[in-house]
C-alpha atoms as a PDB file:
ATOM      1  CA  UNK A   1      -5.996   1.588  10.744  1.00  0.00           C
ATOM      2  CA  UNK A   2      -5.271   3.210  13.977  1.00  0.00           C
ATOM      3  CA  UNK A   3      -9.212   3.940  14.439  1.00  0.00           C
ATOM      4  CA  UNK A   4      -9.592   0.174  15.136  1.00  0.00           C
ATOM      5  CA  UNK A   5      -6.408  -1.375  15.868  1.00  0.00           C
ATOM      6  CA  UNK A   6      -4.640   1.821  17.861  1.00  0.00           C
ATOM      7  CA  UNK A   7      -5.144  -0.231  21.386  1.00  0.00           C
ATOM      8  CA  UNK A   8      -1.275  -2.025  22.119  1.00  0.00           C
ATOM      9  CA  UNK A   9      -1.415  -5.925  21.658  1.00  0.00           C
ATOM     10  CA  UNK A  10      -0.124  -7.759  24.720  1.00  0.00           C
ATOM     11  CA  UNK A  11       1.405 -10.452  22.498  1.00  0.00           C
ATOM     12  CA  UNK A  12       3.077  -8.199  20.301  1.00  0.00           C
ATOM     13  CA  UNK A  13       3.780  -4.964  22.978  1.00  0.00           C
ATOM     14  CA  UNK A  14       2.547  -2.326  20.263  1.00  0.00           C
ATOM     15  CA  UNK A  15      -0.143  -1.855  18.077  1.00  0.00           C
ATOM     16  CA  UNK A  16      -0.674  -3.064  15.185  1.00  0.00           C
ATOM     17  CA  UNK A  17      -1.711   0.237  13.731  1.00  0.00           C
ATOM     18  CA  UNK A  18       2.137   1.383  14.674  1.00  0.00           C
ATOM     19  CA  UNK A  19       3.105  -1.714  13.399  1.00  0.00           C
ATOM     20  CA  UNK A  20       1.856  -0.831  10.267  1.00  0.00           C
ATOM     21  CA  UNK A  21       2.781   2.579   9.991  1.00  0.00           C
ATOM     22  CA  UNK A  22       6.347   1.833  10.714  1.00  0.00           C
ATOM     23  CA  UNK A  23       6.876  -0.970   8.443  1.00  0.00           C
ATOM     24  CA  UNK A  24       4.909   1.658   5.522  1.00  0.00           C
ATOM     25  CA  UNK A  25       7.333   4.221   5.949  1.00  0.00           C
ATOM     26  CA  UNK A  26      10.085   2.046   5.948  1.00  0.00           C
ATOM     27  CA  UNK A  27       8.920   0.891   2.440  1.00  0.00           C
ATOM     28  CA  UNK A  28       8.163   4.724   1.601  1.00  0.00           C
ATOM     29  CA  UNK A  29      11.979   5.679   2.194  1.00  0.00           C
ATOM     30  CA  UNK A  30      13.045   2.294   0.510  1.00  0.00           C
ATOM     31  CA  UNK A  31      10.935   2.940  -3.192  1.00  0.00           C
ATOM     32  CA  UNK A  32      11.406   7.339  -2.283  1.00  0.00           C
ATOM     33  CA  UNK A  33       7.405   7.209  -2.422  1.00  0.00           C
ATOM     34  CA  UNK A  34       5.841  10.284  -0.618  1.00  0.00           C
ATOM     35  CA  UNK A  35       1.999  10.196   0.826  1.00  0.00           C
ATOM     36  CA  UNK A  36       1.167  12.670  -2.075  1.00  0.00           C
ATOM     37  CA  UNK A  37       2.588   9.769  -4.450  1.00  0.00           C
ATOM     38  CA  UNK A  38       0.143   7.822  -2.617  1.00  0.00           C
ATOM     39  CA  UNK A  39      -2.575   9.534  -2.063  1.00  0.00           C
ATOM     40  CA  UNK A  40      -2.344  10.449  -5.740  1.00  0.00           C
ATOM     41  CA  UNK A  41      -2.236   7.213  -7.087  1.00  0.00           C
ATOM     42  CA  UNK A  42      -4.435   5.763  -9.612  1.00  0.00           C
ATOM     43  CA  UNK A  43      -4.605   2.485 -11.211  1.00  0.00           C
ATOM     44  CA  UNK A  44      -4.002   2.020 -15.317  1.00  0.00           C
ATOM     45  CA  UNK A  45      -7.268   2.404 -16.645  1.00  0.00           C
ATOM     46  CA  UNK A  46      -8.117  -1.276 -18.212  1.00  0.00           C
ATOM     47  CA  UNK A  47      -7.995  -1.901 -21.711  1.00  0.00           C
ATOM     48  CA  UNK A  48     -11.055  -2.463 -24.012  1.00  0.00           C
ATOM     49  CA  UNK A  49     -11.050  -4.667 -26.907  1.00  0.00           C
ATOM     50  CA  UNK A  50      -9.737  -8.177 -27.642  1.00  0.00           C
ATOM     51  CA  UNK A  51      -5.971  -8.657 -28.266  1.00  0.00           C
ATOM     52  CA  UNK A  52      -4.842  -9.194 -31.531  1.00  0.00           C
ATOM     53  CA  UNK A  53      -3.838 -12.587 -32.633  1.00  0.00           C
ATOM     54  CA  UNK A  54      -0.320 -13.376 -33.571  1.00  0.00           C
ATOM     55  CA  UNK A  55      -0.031 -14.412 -37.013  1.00  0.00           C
ATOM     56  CA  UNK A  56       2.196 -17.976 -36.589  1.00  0.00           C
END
């Protein structure tokens, strides 16, 4: 993020890279989600098959 967007915006009088990174950590503290939880992350792997139809 701060590679291209690390320059202060006029309109807003900060970057949105620190934007960003302020309003991340704030939702880091908020869920008590560390970078390693992040950078760790992986999604569920997806399910194979059809689901099974409910007998009605």
């Amino acid at each position: 993020m701060r590679q291209w967007h690390g320059e202060v915006d006029p309109a807003f009088g900060q970057s949105p890279a620190d934007a960003y990174a302020m309003y991340l950590e704030d939702k880091q503290r908020e869920y008590g989600i560390s970078d390693d939880d992040l950078k760790n992350w992986r999604p569920e792997k997806p399910k194979r098959g059809r689901r099974k139809k409910k007998n009605s």
